[in-house]
PDB file of N, CA and C in Angstrom:
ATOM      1  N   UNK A   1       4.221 -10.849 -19.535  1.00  0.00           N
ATOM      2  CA  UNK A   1       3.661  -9.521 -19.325  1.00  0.00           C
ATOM      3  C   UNK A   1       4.757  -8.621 -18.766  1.00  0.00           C
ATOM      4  N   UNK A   2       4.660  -7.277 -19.305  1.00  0.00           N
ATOM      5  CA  UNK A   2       5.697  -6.324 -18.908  1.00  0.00           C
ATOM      6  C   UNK A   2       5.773  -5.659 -17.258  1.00  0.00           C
ATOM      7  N   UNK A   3       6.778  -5.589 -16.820  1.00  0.00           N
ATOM      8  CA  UNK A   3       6.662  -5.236 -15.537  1.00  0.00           C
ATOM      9  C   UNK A   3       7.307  -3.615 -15.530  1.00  0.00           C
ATOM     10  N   UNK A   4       6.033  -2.491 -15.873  1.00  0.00           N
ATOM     11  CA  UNK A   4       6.519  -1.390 -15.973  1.00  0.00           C
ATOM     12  C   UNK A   4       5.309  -0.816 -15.895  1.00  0.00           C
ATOM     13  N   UNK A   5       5.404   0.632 -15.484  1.00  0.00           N
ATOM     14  CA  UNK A   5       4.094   0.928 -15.491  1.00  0.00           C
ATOM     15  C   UNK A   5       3.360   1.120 -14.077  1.00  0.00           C
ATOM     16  N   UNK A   6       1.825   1.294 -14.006  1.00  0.00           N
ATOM     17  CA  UNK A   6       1.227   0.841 -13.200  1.00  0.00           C
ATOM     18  C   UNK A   6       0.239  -0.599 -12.812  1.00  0.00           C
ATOM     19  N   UNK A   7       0.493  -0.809 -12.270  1.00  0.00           N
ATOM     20  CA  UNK A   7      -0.210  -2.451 -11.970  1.00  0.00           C
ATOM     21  C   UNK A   7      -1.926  -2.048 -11.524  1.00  0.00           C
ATOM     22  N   UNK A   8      -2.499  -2.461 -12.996  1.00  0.00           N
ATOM     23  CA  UNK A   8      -4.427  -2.207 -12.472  1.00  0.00           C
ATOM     24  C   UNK A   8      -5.008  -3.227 -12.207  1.00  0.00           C
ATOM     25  N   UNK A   9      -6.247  -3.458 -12.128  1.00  0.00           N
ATOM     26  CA  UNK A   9      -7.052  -4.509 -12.269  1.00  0.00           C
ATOM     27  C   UNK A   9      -6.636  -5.262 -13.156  1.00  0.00           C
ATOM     28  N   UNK A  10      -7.017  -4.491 -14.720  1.00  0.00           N
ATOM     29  CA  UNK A  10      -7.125  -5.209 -15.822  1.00  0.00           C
ATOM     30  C   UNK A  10      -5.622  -5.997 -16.086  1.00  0.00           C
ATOM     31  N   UNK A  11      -4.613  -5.785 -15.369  1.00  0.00           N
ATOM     32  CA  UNK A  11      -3.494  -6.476 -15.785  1.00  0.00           C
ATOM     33  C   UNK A  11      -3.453  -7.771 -14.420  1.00  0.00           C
ATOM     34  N   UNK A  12      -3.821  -7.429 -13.384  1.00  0.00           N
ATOM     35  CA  UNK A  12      -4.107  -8.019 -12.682  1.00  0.00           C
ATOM     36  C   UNK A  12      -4.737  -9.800 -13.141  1.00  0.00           C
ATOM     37  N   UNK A  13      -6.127  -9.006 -14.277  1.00  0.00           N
ATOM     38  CA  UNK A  13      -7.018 -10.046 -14.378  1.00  0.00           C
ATOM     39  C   UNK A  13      -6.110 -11.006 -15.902  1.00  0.00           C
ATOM     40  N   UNK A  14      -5.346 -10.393 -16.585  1.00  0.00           N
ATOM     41  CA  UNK A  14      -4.389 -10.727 -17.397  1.00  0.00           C
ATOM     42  C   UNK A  14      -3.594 -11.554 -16.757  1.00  0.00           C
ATOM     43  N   UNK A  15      -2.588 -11.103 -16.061  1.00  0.00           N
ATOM     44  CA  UNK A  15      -1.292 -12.335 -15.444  1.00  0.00           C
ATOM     45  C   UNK A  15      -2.282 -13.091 -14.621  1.00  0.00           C
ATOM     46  N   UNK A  16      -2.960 -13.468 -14.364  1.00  0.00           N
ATOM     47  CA  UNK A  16      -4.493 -14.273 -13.491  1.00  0.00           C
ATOM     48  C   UNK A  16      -4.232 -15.225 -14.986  1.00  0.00           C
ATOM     49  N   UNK A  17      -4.970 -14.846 -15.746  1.00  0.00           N
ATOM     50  CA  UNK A  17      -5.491 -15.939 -17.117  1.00  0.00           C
ATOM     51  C   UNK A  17      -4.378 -16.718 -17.460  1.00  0.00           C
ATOM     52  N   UNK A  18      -2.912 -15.641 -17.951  1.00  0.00           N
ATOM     53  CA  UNK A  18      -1.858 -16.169 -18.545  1.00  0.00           C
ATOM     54  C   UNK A  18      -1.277 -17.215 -17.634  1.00  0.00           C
ATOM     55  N   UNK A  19      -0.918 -17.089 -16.264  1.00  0.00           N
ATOM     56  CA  UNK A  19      -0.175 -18.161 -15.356  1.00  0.00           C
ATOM     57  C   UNK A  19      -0.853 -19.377 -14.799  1.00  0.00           C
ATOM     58  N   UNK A  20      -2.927 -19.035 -14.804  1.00  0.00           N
ATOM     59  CA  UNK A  20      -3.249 -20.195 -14.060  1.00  0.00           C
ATOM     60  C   UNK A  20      -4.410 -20.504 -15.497  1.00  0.00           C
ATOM     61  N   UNK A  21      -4.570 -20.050 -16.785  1.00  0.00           N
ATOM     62  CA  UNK A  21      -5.415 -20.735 -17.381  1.00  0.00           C
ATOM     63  C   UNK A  21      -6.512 -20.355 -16.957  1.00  0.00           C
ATOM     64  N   UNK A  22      -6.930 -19.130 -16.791  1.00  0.00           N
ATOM     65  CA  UNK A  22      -8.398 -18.873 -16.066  1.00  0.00           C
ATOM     66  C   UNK A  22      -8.925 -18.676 -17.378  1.00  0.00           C
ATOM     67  N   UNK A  23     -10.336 -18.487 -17.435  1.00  0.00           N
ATOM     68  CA  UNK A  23     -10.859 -18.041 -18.607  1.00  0.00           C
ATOM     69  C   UNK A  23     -10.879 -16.084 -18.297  1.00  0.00           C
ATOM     70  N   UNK A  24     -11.305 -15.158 -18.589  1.00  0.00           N
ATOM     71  CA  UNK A  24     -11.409 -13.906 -18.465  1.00  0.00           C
ATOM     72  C   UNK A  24     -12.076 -13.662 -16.997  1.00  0.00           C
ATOM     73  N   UNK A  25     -13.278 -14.385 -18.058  1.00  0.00           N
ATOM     74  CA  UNK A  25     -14.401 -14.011 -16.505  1.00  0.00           C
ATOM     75  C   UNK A  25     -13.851 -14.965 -14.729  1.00  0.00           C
ATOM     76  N   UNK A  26     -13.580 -16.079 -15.056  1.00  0.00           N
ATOM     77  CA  UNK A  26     -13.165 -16.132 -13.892  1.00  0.00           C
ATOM     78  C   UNK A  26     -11.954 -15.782 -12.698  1.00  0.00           C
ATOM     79  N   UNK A  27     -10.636 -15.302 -13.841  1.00  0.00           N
ATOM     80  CA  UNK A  27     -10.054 -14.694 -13.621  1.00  0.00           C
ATOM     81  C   UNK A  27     -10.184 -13.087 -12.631  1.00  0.00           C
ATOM     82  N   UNK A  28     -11.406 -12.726 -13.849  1.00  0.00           N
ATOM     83  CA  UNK A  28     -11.698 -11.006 -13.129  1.00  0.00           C
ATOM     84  C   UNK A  28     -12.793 -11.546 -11.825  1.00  0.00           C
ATOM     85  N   UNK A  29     -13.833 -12.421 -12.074  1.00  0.00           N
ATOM     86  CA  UNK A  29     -14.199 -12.811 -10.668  1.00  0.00           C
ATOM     87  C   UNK A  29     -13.367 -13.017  -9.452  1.00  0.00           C
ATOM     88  N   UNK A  30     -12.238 -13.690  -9.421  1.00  0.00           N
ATOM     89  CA  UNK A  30     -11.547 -13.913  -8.705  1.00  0.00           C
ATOM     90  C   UNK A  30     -10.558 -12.812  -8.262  1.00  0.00           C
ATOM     91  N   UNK A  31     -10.462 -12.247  -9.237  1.00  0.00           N
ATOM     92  CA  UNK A  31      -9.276 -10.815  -8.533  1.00  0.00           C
ATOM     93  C   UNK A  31     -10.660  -9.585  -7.401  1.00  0.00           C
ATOM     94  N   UNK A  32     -12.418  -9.580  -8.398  1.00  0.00           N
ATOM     95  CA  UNK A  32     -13.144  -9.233  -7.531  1.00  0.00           C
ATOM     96  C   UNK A  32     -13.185  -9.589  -5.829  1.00  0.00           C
ATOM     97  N   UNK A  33     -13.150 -10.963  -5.625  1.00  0.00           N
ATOM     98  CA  UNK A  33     -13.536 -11.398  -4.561  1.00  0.00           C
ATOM     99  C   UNK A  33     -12.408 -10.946  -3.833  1.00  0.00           C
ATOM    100  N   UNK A  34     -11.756 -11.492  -4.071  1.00  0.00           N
ATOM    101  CA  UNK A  34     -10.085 -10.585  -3.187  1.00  0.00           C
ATOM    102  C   UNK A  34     -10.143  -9.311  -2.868  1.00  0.00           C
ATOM    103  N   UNK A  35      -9.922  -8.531  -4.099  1.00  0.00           N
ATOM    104  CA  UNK A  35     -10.416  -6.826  -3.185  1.00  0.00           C
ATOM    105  C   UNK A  35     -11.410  -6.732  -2.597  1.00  0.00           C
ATOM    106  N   UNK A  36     -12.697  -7.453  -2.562  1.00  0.00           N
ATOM    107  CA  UNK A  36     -13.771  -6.878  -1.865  1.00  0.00           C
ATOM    108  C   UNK A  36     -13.623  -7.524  -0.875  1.00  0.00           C
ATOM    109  N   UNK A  37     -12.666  -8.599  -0.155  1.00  0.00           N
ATOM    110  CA  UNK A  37     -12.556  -9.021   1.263  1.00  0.00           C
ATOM    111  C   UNK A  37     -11.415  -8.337   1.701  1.00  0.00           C
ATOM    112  N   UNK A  38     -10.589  -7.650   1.224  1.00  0.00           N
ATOM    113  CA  UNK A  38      -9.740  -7.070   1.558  1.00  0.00           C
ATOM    114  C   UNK A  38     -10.494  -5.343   1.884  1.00  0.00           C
ATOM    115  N   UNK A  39     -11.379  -4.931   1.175  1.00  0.00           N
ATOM    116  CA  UNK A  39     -12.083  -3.699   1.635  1.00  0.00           C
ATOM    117  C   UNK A  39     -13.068  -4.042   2.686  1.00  0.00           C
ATOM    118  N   UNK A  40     -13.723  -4.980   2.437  1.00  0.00           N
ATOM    119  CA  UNK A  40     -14.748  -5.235   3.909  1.00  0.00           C
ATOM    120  C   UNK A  40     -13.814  -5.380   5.293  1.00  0.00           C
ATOM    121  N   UNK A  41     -13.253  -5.796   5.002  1.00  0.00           N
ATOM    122  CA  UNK A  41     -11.561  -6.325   6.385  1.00  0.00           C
ATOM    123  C   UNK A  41     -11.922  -4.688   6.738  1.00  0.00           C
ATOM    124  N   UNK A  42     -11.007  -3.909   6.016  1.00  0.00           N
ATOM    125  CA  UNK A  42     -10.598  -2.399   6.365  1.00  0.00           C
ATOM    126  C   UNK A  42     -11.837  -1.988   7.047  1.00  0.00           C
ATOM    127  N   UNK A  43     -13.039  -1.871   6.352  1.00  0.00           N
ATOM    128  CA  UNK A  43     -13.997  -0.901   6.360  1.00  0.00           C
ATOM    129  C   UNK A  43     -14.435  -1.394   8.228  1.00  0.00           C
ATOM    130  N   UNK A  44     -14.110  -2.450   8.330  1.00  0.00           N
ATOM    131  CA  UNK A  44     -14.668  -3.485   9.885  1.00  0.00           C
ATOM    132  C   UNK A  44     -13.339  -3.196  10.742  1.00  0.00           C
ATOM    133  N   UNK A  45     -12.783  -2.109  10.241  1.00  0.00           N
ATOM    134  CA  UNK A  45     -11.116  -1.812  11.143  1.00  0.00           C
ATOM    135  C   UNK A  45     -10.113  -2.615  11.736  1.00  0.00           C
ATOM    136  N   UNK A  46     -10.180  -4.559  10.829  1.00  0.00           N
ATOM    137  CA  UNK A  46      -9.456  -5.139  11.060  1.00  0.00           C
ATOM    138  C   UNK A  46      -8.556  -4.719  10.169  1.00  0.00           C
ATOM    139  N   UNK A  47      -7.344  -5.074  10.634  1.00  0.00           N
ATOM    140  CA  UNK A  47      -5.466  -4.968   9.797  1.00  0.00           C
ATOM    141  C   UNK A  47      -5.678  -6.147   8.405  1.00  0.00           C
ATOM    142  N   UNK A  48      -5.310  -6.079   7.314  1.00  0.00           N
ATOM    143  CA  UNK A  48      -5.022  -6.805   6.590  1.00  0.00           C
ATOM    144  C   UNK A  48      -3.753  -7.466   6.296  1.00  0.00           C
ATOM    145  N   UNK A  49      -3.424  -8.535   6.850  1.00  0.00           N
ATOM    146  CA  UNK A  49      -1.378  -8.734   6.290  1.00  0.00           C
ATOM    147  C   UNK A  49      -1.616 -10.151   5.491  1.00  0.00           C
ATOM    148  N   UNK A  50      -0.631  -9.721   4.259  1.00  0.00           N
ATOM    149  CA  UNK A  50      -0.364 -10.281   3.299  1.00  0.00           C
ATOM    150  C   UNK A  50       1.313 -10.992   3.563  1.00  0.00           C
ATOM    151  N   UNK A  51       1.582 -12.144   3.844  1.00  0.00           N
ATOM    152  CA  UNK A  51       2.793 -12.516   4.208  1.00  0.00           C
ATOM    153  C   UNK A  51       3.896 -12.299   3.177  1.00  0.00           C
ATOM    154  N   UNK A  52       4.786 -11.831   3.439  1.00  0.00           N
ATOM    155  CA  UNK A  52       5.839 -11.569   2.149  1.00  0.00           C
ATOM    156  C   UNK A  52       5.717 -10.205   1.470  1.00  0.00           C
ATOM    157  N   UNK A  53       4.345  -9.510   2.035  1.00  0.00           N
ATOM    158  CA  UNK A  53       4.517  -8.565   1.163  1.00  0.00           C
ATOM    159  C   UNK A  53       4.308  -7.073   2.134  1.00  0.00           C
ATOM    160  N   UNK A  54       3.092  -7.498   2.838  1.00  0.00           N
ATOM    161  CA  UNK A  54       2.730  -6.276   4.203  1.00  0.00           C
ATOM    162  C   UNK A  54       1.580  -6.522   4.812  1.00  0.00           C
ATOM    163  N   UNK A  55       1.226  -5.425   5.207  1.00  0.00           N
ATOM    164  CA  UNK A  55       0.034  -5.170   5.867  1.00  0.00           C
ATOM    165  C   UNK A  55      -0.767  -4.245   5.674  1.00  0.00           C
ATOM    166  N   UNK A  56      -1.808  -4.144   5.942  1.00  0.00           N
ATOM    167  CA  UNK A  56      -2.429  -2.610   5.812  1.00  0.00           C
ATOM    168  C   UNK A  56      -3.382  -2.369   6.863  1.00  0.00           C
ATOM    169  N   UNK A  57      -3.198  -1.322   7.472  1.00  0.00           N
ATOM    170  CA  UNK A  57      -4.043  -0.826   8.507  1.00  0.00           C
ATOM    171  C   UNK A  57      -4.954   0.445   8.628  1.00  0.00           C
ATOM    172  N   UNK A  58      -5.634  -0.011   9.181  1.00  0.00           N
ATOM    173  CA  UNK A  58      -6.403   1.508   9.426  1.00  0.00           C
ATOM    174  C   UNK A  58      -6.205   2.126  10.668  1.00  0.00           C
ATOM    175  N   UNK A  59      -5.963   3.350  10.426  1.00  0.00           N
ATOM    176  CA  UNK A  59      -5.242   4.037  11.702  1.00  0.00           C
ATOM    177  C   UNK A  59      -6.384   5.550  11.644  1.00  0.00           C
ATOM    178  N   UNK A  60      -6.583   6.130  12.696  1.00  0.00           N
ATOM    179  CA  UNK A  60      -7.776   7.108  12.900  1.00  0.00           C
ATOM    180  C   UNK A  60      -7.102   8.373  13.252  1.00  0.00           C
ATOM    181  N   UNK A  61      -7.176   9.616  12.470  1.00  0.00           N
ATOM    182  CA  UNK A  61      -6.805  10.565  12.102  1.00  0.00           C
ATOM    183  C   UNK A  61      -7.337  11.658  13.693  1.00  0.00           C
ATOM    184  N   UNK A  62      -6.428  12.299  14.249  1.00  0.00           N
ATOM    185  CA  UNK A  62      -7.621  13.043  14.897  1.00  0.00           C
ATOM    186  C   UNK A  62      -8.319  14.487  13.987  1.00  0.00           C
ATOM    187  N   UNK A  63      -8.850  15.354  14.498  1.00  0.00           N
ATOM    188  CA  UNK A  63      -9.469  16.517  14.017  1.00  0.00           C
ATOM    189  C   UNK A  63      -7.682  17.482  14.201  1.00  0.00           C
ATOM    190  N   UNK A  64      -7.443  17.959  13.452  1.00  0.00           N
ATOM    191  CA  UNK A  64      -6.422  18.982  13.292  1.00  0.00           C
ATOM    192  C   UNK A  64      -6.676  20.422  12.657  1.00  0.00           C
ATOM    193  N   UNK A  65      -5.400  21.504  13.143  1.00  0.00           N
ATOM    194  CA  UNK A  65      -5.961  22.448  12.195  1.00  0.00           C
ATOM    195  C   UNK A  65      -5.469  22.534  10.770  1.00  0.00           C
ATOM    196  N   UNK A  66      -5.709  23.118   9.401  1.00  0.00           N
ATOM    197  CA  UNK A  66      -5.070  23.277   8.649  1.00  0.00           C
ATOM    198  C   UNK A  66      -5.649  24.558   8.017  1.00  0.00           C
ATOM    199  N   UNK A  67      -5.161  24.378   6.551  1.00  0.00           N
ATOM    200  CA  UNK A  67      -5.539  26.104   5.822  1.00  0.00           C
ATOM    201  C   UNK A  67      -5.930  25.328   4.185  1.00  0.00           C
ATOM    202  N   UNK A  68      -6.875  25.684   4.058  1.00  0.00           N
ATOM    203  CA  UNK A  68      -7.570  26.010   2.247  1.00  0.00           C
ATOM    204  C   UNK A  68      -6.154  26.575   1.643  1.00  0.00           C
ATOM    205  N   UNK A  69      -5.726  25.935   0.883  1.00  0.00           N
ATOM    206  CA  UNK A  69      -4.601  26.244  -0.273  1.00  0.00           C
ATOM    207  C   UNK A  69      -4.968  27.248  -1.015  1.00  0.00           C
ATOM    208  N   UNK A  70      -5.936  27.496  -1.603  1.00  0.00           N
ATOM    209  CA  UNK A  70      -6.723  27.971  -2.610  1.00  0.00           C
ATOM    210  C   UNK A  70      -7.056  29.535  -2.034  1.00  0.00           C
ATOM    211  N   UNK A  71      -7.889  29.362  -0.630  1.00  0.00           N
ATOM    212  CA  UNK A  71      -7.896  31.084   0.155  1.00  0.00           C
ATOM    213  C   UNK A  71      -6.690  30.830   0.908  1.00  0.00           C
ATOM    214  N   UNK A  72      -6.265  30.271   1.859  1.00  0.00           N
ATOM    215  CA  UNK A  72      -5.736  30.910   2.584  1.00  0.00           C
ATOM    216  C   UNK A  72      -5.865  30.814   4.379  1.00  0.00           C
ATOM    217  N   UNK A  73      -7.264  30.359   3.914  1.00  0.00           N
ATOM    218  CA  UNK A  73      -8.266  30.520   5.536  1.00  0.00           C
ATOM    219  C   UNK A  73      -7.844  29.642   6.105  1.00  0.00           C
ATOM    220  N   UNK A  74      -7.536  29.646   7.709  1.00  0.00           N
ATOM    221  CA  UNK A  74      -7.393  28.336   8.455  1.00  0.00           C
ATOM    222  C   UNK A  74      -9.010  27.464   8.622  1.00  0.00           C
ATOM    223  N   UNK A  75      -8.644  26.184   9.177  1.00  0.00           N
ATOM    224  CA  UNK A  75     -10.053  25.485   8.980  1.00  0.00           C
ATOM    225  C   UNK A  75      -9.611  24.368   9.975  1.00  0.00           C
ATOM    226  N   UNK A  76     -10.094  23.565  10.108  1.00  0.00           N
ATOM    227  CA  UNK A  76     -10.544  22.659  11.093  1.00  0.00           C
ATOM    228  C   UNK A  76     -10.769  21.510  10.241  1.00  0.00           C
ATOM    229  N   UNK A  77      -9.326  20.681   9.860  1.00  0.00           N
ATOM    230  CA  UNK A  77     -10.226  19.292   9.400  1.00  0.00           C
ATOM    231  C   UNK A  77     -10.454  18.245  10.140  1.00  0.00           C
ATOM    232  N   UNK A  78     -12.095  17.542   9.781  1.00  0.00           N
ATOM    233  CA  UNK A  78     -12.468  16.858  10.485  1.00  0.00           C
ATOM    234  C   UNK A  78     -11.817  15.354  11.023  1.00  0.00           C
ATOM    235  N   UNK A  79     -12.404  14.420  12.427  1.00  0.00           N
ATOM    236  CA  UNK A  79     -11.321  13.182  12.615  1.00  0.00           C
ATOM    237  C   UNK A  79     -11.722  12.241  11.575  1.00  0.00           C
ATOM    238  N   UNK A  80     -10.731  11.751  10.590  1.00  0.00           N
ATOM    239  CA  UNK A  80     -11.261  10.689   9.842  1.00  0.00           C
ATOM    240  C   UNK A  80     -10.126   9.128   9.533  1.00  0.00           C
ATOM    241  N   UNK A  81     -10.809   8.477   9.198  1.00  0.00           N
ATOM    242  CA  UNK A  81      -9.638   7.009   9.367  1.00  0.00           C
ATOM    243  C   UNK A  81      -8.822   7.162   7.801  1.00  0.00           C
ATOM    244  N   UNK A  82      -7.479   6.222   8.169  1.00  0.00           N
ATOM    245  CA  UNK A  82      -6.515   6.112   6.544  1.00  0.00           C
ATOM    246  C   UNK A  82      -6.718   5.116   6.786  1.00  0.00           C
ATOM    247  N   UNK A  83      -5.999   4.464   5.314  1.00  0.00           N
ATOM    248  CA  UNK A  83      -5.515   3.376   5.526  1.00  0.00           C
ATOM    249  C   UNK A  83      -3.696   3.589   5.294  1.00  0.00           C
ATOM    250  N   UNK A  84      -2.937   2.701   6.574  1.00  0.00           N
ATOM    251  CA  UNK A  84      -1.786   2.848   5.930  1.00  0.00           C
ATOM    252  C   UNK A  84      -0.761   1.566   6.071  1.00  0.00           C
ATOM    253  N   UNK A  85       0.376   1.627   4.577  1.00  0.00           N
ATOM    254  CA  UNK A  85       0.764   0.350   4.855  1.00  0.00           C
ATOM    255  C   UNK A  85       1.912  -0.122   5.226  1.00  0.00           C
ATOM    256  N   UNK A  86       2.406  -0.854   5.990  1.00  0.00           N
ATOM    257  CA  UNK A  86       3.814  -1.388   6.668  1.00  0.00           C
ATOM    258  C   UNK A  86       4.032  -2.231   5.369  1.00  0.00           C
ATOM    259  N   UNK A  87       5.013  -2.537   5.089  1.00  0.00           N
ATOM    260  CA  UNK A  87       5.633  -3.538   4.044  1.00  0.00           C
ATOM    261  C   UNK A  87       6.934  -4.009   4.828  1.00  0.00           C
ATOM    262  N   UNK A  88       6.825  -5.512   4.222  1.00  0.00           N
ATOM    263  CA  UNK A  88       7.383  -6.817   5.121  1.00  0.00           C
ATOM    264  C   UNK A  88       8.524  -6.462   5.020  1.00  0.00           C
ATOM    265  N   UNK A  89       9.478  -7.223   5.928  1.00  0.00           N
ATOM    266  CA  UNK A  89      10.908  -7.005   5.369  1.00  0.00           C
ATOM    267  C   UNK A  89      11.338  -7.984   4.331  1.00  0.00           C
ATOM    268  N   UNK A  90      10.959  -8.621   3.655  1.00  0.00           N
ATOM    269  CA  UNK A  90      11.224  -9.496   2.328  1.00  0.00           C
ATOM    270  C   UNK A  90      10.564  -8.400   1.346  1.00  0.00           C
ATOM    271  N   UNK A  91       9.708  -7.688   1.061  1.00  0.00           N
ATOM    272  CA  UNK A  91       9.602  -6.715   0.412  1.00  0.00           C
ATOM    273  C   UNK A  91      10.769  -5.785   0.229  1.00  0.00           C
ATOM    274  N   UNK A  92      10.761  -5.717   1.881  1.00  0.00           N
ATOM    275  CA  UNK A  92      12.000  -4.540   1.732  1.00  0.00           C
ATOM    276  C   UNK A  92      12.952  -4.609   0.888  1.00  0.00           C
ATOM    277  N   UNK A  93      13.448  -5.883   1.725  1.00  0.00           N
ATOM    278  CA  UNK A  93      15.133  -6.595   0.996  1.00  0.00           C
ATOM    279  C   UNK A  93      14.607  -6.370  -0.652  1.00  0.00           C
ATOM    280  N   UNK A  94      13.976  -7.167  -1.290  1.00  0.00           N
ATOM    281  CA  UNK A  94      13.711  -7.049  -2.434  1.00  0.00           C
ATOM    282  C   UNK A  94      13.874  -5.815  -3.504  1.00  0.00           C
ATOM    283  N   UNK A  95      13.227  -4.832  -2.411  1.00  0.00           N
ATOM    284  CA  UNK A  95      13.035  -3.173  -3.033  1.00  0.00           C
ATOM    285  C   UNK A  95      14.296  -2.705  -2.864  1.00  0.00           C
ATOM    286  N   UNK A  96      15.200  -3.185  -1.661  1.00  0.00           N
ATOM    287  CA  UNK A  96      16.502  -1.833  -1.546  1.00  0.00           C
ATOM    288  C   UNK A  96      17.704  -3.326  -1.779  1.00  0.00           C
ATOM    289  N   UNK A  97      18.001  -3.351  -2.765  1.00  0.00           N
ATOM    290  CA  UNK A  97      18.544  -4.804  -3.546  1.00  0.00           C
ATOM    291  C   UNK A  97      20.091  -4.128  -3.230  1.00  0.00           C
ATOM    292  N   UNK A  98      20.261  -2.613  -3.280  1.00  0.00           N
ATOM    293  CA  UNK A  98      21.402  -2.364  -3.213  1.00  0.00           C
ATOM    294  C   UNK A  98      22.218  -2.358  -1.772  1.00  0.00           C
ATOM    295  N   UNK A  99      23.519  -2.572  -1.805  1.00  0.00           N
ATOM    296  CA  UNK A  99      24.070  -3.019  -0.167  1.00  0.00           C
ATOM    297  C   UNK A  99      24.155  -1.374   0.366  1.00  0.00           C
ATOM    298  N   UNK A 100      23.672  -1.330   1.737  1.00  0.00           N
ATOM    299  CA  UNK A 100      23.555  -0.041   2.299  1.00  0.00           C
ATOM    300  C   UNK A 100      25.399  -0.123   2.930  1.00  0.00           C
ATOM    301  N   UNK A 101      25.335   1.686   2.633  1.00  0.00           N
ATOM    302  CA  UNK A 101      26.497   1.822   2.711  1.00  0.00           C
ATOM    303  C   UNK A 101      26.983   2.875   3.647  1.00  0.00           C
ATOM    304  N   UNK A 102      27.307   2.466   5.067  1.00  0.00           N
ATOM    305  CA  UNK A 102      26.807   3.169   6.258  1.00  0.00           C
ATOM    306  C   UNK A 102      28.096   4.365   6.283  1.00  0.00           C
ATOM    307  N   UNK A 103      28.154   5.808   6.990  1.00  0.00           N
ATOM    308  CA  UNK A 103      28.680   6.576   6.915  1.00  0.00           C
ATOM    309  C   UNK A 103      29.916   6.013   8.485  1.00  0.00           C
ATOM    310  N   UNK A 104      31.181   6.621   8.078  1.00  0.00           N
ATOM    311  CA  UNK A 104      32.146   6.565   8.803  1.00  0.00           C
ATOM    312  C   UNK A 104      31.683   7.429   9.628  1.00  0.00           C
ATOM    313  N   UNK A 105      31.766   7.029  10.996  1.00  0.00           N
ATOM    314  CA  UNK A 105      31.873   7.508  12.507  1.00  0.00           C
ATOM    315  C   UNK A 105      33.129   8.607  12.317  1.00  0.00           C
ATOM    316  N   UNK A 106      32.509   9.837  13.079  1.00  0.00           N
ATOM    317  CA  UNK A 106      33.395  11.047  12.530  1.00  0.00           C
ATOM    318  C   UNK A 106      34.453  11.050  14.393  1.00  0.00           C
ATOM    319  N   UNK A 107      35.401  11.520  14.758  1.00  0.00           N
ATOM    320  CA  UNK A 107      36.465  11.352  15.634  1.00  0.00           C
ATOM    321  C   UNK A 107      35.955  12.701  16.403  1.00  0.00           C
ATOM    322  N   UNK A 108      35.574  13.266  17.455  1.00  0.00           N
ATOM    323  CA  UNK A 108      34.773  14.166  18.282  1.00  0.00           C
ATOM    324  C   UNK A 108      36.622  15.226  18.360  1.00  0.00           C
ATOM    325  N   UNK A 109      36.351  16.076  18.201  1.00  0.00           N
ATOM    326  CA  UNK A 109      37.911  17.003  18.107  1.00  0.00           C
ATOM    327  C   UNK A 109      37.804  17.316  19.279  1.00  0.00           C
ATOM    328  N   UNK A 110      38.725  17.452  20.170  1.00  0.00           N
ATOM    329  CA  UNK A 110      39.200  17.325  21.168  1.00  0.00           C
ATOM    330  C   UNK A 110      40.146  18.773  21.611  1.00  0.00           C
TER     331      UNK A 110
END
């Protein structure tokens, strides 16, 4: 399977069948049960961490001010929860594959 794109369900429930031999349905059952313990986790404001890959948390927004794009008007949005996610440092490494390449320390002129 191609690694390009966006990663959905339905490919999800695909590399599921192709690597472990699932049939369809148990495949897509099984990718079900996973997200829906991974949304009940959140929705119950426990952290979710996935080793190797991250975490995900819910973190609680306070009430701030902002403005309608559209008028103009300032407004008041209300306090509401995100979810947001830390990613591991083996993710990291993985994602920034290239060697960081730190800037020369500049000499303070005197």
């Amino acid at each position: 399977m191609p690694l390009s794109g966006t990663l959905t369900k339905a490919r999800m429930v695909e590399a599921v069948v192709e690597t472990n031999e699932y049939t369809q349905q148990k495949a897509c059952e099984t990718i079900e049960i996973l997200l829906e313990l991974i949304k009940r986790s959140l929705e119950s404001g426990e952290d979710v961490m996935i080793s190797g890959f991250g975490k995900f948390c819910v973190k609680n927004k306070k009430k701030r001010r902002g403005r309608n794009p559209a008028t103009g008007k300032d407004l008041i949005i209300a306090p509401r929860k995100v979810v947001k996610f830390e990613w591991s440092g083996k993710l990291k490494e993985k994602l920034n594959t290239k060697p960081v390449i730190r800037a020369k320390k500049r000499r303070a002129r005197v």
